[in-house]
N, C-alpha and C. Protein backbone atom coordinates (compact mmCIF):
# COMPACT_ATOMS: atom_id res chain seq x y z
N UNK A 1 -43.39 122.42 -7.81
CA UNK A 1 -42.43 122.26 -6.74
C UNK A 1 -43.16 122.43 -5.41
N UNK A 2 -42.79 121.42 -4.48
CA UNK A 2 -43.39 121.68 -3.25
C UNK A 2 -42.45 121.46 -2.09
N UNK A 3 -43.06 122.43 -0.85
CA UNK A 3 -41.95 122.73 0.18
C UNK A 3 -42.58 121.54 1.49
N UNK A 4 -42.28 120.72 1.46
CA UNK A 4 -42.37 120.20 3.41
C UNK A 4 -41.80 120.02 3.84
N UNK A 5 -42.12 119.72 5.80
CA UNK A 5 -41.40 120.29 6.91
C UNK A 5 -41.05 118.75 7.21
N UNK A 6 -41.10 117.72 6.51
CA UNK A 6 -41.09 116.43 6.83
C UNK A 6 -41.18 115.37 5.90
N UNK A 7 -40.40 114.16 6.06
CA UNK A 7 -40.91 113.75 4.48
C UNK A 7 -42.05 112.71 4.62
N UNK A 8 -43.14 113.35 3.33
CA UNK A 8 -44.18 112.82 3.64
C UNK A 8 -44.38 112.29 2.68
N UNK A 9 -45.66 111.20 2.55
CA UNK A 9 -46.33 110.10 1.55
C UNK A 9 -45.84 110.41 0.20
N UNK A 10 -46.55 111.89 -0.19
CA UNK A 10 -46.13 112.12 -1.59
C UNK A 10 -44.61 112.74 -1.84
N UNK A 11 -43.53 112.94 -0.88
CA UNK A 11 -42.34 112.97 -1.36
C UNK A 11 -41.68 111.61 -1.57
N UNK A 12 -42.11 110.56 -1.12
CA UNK A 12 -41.67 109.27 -1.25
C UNK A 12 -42.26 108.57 -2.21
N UNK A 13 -43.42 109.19 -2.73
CA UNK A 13 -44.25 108.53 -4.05
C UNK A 13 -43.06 109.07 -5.29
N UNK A 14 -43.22 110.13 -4.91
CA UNK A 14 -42.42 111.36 -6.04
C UNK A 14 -41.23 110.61 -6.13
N UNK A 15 -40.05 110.20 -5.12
CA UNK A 15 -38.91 109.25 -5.14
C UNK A 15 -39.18 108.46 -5.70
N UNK A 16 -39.79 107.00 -5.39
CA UNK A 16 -40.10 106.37 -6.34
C UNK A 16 -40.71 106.09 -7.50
N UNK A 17 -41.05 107.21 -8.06
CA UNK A 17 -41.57 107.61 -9.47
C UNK A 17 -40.41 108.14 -10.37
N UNK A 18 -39.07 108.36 -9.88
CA UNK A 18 -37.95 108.58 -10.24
C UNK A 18 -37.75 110.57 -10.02
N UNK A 19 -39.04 110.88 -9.31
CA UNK A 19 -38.39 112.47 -9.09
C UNK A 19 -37.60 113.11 -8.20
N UNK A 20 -36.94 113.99 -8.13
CA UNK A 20 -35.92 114.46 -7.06
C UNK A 20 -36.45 115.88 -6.40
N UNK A 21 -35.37 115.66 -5.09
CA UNK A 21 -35.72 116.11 -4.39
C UNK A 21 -34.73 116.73 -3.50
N UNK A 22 -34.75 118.01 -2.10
CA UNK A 22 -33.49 118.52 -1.60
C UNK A 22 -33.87 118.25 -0.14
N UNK A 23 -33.09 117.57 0.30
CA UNK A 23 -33.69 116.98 1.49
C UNK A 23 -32.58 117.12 2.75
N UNK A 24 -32.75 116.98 4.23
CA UNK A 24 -31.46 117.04 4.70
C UNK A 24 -31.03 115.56 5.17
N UNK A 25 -29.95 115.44 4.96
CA UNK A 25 -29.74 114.33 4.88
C UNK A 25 -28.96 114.33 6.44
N UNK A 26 -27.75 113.12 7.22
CA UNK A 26 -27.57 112.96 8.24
C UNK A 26 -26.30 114.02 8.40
N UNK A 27 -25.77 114.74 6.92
CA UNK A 27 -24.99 115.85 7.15
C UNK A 27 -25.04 116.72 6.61
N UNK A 28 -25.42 117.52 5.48
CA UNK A 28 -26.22 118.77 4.93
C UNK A 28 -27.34 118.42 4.04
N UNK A 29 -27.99 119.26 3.88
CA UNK A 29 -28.95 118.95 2.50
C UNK A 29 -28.61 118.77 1.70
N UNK A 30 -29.05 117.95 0.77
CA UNK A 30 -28.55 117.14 -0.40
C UNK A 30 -29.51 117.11 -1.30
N UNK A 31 -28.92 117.12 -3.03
CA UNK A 31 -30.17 117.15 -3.96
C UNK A 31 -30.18 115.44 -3.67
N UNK A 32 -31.27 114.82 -4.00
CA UNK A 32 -31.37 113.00 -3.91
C UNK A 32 -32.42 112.96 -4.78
N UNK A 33 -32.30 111.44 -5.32
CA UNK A 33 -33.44 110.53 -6.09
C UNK A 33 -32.76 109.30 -6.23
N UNK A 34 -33.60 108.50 -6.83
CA UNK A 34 -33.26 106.83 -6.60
C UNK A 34 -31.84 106.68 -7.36
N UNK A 35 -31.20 105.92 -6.58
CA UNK A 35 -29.77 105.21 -6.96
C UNK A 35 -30.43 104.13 -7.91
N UNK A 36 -31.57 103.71 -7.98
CA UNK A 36 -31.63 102.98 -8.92
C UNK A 36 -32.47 102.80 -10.41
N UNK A 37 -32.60 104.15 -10.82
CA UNK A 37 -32.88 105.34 -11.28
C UNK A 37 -31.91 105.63 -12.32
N UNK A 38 -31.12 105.05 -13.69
CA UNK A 38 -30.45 105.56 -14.20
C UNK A 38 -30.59 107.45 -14.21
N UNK A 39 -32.25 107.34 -15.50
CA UNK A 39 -32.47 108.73 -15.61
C UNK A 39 -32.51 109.86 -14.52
N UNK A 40 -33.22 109.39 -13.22
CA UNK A 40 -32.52 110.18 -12.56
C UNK A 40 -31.58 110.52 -11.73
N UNK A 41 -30.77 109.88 -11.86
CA UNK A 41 -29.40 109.84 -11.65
C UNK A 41 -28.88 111.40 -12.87
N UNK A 42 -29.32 110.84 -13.89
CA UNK A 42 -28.57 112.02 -14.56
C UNK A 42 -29.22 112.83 -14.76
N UNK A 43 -30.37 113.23 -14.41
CA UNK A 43 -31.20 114.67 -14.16
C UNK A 43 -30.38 115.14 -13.09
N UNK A 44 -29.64 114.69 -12.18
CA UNK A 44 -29.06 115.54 -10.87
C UNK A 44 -27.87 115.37 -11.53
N UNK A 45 -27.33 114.80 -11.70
CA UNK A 45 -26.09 115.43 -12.54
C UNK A 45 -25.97 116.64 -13.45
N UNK A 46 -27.31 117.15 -14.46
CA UNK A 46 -27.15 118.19 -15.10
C UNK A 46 -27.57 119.26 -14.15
N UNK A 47 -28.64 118.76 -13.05
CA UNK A 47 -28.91 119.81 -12.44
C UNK A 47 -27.55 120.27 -11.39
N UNK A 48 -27.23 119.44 -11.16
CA UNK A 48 -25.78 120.19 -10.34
C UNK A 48 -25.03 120.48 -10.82
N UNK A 49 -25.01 120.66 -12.12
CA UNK A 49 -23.69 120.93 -13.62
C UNK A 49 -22.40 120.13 -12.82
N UNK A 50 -22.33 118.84 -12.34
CA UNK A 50 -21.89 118.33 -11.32
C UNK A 50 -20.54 117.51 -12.72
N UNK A 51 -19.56 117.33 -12.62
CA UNK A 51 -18.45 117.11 -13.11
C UNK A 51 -19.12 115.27 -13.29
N UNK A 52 -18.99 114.70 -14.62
CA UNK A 52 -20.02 113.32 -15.42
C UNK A 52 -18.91 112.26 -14.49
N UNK A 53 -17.58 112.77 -14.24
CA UNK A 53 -16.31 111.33 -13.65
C UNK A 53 -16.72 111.68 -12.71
N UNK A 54 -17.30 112.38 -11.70
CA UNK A 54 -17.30 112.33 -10.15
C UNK A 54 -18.92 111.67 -10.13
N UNK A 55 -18.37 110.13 -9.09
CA UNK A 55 -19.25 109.17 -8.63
C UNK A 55 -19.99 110.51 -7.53
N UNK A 56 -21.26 110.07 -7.09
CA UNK A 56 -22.42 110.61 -5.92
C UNK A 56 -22.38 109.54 -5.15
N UNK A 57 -22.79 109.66 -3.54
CA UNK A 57 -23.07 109.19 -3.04
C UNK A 57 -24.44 108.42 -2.55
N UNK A 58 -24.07 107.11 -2.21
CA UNK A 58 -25.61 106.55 -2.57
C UNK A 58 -25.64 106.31 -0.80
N UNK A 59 -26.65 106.81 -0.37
CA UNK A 59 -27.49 106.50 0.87
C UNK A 59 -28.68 104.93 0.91
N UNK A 60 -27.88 104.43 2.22
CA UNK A 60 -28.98 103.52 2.22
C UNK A 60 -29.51 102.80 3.33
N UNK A 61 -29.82 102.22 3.90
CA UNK A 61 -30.73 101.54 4.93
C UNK A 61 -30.57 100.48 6.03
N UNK A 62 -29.63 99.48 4.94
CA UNK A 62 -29.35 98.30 5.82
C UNK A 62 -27.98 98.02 4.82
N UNK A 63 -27.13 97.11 5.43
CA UNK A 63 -26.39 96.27 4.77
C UNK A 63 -26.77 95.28 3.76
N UNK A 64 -28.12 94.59 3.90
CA UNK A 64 -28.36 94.36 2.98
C UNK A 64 -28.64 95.05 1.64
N UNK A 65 -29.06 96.47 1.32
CA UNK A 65 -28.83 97.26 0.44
C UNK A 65 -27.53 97.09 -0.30
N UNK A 66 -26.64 96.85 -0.01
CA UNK A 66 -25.48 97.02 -0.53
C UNK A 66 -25.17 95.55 -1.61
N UNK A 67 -26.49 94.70 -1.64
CA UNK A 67 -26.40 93.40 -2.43
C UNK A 67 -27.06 93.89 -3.79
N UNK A 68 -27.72 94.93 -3.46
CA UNK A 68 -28.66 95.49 -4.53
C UNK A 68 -27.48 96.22 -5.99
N UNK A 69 -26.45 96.93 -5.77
CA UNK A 69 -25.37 96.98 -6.24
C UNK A 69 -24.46 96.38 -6.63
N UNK A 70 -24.65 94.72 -6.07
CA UNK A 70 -23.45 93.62 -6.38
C UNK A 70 -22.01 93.84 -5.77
N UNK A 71 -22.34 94.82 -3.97
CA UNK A 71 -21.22 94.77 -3.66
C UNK A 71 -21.17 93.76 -2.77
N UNK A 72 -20.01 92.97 -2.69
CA UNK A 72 -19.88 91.98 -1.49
C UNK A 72 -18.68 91.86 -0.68
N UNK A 73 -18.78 92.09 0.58
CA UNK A 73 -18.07 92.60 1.44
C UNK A 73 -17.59 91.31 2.48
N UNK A 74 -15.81 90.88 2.51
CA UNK A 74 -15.53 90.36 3.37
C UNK A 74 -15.98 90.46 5.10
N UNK A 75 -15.69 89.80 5.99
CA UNK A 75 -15.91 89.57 7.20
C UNK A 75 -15.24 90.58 7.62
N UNK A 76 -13.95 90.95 7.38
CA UNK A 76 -13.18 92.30 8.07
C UNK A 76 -13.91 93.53 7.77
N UNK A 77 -13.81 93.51 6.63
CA UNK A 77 -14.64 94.93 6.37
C UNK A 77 -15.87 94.85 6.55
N UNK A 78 -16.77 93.93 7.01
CA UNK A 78 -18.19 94.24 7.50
C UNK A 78 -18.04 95.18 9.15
N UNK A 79 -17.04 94.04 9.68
CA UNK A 79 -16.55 94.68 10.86
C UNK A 79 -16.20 95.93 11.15
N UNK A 80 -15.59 96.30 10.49
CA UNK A 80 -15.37 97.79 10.09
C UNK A 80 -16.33 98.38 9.73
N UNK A 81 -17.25 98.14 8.78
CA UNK A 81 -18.70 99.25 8.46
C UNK A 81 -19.14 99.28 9.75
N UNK A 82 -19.65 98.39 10.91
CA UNK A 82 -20.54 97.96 11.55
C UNK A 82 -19.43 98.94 13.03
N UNK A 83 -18.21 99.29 12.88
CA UNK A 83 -17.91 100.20 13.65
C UNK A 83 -18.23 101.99 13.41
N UNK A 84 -18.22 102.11 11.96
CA UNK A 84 -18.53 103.78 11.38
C UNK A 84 -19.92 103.97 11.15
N UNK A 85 -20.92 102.39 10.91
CA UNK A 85 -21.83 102.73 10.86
C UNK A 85 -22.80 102.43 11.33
N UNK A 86 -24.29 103.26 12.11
CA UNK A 86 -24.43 104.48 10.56
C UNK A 86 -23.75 105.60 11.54
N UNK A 87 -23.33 106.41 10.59
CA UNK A 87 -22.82 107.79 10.67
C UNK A 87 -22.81 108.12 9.51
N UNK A 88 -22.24 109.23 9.98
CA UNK A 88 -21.67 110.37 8.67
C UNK A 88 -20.48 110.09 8.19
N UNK A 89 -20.11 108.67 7.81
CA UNK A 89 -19.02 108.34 7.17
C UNK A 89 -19.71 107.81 6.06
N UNK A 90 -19.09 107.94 5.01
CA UNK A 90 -19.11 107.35 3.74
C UNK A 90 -17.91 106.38 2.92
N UNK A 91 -18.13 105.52 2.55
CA UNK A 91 -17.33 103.87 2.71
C UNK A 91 -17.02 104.24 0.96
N UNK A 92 -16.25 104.08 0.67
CA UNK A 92 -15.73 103.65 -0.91
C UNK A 92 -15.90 102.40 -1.14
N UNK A 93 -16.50 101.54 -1.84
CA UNK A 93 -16.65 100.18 -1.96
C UNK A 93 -16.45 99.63 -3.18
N UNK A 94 -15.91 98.44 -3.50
CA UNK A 94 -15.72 97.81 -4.68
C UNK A 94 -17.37 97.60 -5.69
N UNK A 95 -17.50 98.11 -6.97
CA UNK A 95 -18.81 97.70 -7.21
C UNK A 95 -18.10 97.57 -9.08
N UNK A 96 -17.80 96.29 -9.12
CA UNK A 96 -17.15 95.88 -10.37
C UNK A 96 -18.78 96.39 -11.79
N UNK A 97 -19.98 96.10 -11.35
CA UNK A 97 -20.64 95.35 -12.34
C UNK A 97 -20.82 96.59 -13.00
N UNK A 98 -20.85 96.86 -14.72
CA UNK A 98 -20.99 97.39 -15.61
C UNK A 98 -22.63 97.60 -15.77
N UNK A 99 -23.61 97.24 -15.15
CA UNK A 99 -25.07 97.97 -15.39
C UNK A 99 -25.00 99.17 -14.18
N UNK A 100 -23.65 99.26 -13.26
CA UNK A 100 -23.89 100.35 -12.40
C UNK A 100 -22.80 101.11 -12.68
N UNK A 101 -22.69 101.42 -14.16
CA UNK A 101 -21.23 102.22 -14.59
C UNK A 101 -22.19 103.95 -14.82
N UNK A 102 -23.51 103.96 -14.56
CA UNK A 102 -24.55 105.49 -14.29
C UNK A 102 -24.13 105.77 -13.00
N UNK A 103 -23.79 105.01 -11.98
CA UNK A 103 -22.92 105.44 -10.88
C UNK A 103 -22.08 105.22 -10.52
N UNK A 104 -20.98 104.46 -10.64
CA UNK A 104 -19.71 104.31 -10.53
C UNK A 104 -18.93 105.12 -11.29
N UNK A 105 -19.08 105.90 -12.36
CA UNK A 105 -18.65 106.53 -13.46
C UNK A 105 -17.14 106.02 -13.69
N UNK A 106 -16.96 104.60 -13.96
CA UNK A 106 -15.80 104.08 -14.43
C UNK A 106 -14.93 104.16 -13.46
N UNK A 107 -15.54 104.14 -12.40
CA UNK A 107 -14.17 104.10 -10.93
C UNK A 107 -14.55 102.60 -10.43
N UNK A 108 -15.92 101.91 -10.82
CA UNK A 108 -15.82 100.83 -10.46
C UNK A 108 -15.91 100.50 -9.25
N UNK A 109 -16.33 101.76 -8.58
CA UNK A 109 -16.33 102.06 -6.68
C UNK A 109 -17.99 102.85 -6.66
N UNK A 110 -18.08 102.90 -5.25
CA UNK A 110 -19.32 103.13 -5.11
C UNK A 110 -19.07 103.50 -3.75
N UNK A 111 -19.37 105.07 -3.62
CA UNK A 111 -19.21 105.53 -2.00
C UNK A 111 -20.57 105.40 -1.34
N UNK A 112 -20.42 104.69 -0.29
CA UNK A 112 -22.01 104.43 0.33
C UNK A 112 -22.07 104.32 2.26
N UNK A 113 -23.51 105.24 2.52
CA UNK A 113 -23.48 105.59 3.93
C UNK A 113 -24.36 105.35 4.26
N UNK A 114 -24.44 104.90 5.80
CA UNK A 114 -25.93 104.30 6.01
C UNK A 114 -25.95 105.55 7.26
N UNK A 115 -26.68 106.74 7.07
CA UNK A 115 -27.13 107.38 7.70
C UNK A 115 -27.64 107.11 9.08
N UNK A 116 -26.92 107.50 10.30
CA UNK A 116 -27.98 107.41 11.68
C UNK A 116 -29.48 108.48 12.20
N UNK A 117 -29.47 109.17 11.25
CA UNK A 117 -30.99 110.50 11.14
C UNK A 117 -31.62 109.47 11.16
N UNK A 118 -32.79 109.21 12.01
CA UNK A 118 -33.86 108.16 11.90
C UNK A 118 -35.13 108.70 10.78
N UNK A 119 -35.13 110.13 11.15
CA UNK A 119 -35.83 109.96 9.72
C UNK A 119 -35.63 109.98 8.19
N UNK A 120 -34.44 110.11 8.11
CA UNK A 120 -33.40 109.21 6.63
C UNK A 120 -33.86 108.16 6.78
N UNK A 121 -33.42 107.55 8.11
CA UNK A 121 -33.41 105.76 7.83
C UNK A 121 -34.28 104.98 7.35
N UNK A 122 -35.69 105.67 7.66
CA UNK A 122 -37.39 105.24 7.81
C UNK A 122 -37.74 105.47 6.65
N UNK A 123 -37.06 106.76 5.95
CA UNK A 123 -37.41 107.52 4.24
C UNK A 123 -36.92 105.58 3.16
N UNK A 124 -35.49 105.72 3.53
CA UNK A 124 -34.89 104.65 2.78
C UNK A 124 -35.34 103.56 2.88
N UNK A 125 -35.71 103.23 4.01
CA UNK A 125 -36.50 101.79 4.25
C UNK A 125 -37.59 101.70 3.69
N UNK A 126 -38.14 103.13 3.20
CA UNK A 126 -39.81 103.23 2.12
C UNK A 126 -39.55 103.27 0.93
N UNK A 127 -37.99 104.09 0.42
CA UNK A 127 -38.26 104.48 -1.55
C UNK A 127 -37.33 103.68 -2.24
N UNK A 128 -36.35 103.11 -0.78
CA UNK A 128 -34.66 102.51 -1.04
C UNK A 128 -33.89 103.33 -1.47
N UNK A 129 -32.85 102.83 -1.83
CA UNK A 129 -31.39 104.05 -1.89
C UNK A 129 -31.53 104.76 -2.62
N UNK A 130 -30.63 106.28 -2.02
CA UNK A 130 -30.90 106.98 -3.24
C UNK A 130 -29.53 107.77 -2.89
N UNK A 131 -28.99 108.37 -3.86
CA UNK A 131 -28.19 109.26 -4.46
C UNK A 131 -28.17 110.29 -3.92
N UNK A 132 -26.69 111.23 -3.57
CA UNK A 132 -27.07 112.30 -2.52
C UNK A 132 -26.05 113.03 -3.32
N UNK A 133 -25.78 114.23 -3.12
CA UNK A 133 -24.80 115.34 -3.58
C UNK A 133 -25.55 116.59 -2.57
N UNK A 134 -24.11 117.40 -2.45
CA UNK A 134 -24.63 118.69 -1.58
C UNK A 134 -25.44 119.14 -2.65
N UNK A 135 -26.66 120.34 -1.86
CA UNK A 135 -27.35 121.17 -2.76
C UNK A 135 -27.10 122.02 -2.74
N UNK A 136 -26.13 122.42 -4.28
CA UNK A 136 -25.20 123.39 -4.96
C UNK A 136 -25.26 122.51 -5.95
N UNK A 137 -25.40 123.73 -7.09
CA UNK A 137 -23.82 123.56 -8.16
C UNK A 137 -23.07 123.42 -8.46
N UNK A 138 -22.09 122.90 -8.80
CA UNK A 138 -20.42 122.29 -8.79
C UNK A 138 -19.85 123.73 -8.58
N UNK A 139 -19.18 124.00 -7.62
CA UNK A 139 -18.16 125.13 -7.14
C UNK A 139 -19.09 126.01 -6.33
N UNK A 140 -20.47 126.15 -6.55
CA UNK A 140 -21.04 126.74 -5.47
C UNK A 140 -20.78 126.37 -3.60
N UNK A 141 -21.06 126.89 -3.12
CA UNK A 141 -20.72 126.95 -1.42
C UNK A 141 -22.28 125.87 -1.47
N UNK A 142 -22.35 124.88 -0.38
CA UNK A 142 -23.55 123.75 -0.19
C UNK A 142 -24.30 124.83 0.33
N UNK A 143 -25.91 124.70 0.06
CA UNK A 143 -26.97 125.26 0.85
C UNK A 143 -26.79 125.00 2.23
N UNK A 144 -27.14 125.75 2.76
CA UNK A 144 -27.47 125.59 4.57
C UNK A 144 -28.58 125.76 4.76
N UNK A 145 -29.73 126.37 4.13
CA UNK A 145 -31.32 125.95 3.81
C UNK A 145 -32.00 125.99 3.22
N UNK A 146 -33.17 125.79 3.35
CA UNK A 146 -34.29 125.47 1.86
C UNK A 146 -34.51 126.81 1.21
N UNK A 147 -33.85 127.61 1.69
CA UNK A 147 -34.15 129.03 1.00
C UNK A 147 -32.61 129.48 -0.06
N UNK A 148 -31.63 128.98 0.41
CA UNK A 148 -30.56 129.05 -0.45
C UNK A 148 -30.37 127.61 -1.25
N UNK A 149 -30.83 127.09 -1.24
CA UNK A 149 -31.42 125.67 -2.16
C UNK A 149 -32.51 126.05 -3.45
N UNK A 150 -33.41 126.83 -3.13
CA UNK A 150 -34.36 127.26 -3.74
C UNK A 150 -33.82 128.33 -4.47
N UNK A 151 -32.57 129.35 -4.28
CA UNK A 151 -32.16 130.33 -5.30
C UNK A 151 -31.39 129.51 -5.97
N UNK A 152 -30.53 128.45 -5.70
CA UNK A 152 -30.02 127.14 -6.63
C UNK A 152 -30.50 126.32 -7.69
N UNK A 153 -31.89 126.06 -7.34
CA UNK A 153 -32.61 125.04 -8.07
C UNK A 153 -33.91 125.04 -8.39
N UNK A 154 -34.31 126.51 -7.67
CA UNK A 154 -36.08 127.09 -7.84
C UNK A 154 -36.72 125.64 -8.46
N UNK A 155 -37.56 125.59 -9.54
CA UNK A 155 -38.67 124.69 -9.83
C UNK A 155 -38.12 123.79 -10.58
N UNK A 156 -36.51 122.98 -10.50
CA UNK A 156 -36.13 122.23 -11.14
C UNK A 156 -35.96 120.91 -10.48
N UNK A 157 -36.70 121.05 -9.16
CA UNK A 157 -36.20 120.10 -8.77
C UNK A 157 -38.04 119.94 -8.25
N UNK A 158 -38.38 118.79 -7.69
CA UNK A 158 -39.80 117.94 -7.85
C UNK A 158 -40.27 118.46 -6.15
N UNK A 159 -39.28 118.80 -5.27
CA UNK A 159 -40.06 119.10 -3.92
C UNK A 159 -38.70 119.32 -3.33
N UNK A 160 -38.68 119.94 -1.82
CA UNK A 160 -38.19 120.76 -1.04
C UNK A 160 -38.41 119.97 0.23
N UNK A 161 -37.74 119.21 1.59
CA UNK A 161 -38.13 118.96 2.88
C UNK A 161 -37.39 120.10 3.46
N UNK A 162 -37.97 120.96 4.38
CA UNK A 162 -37.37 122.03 5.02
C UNK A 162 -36.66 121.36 6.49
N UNK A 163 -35.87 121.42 6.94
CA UNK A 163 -35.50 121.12 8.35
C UNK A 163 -34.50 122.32 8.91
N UNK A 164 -35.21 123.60 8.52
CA UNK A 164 -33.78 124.48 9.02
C UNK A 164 -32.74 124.77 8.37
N UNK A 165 -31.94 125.53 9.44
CA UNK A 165 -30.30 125.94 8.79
C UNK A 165 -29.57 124.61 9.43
N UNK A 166 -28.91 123.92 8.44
CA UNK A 166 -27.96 122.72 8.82
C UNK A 166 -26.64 123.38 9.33
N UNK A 167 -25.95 122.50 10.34
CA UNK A 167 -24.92 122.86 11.21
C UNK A 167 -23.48 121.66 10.46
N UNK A 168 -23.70 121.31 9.55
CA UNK A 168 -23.28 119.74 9.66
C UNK A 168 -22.19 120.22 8.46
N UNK A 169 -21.38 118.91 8.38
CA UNK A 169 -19.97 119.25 7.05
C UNK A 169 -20.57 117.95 5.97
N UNK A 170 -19.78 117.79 5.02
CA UNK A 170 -20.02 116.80 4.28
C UNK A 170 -19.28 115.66 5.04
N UNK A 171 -19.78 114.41 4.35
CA UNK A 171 -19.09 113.67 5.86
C UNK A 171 -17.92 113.06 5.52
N UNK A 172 -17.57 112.52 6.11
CA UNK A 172 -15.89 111.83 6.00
C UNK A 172 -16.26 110.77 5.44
N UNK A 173 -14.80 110.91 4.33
CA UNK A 173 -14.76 109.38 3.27
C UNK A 173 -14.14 108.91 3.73
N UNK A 174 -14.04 107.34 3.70
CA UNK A 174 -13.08 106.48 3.70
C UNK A 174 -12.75 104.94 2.59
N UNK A 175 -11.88 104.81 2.61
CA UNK A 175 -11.85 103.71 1.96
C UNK A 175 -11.38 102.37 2.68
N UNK A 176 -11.41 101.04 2.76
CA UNK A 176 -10.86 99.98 3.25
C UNK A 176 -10.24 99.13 2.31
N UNK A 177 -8.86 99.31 2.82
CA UNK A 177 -7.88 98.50 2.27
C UNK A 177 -6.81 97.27 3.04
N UNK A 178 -7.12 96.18 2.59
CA UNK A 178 -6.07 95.04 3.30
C UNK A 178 -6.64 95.09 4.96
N UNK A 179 -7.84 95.38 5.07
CA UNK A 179 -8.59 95.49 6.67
C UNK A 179 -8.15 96.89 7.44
N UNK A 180 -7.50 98.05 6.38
CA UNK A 180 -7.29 99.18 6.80
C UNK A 180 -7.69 100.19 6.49
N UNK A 181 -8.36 101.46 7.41
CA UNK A 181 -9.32 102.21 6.98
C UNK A 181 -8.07 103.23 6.51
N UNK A 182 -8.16 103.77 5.04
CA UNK A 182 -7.57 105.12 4.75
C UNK A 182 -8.77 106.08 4.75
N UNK A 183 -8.46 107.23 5.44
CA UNK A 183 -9.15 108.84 5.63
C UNK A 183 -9.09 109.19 4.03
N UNK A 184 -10.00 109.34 2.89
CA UNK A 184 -10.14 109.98 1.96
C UNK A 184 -10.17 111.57 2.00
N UNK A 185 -11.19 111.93 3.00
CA UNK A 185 -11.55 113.39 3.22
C UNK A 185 -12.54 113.13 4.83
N UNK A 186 -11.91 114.19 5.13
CA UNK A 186 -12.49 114.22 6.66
C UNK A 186 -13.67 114.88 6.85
């Protein structure tokens, strides 16, 4: 397990080699590894003893990312992403296809955020999307830093980016329906 203050060459090798990692993302630290990544997809699922029906959120880069999933998005609702994002909103999206039922977990949806942290953005644009969940345990309180992350997940997880005590909430869901945004969770 290794701790850096930044994400560097070999945490992005480590990503794309399918290992994970606790990183801060554009609203708390988050355990992450590739969304496209069955296996590890479900290494962070056991490691967060994280409930198998609750979909994760997949972080990603550009709008074009979102073809990589087979989601395809009318003209209204682009309009609409292209007003929330990037932020700390996270979009519920239609993602019908059955090779992405390791993340959709039979909801057939796919919550996805294109982060404004430029150094998220620059990470994703190097390993591509990846999968986010607070770093906790299912019912644990989210870490606020790499030191209460580390009594969470000590050497189970492949590396550590430190950025401090995070100030940030999980971010607001939404969904788009009929060209109308419903508030999931704020």
């Amino acid at each position: 397990m290794k701790r850096y203050f930044q994400f560097t060459k070999e945490a992005q090798r480590t990503f794309r080699n399918g290992g994970v990692g606790v990183i801060p993302t554009d609203t708390i630290y988050g355990v992450s590894g590739s969304a496209l990544l069955p296996k590890t997809v479900e290494r962070i699922y056991r490691l967060r003893q994280r409930n198998p029906k609750k979909p994760m959120i997949i972080l990603i880069s550009s709008f074009a990312d979102l073809k990589k999933f087979g989601i395809r998005i009318d003209n209204k609702t682009r309009e609409i992403l292209k007003e929330v994002w990037p932020g700390a909103v996270s979009v519920v999206l239609p993602c019908p296809l059955k090779k992405f039922s390791y993340l959709h977990r039979g909801t057939k949806t796919l919550a996805v955020r294109l982060p404004a942290k430029k150094s998220l953005h620059r990470l994703l644009q190097k390993v591509g999307p990846l999968v986010s969940t607070s770093a906790n345990p299912e019912g644990k309180p989210p870490a606020k830093t790499i030191q209460e992350a580390q009594k969470y997940f000590g050497e189970k997880v492949n590396f550590y980016v430190d950025a401090g005590r995070t100030t940030s909430r999980h971010s607001t869901l939404i969904k788009i329906k009929d060209g109308k945004i419903l508030v999931l969770r704020k």
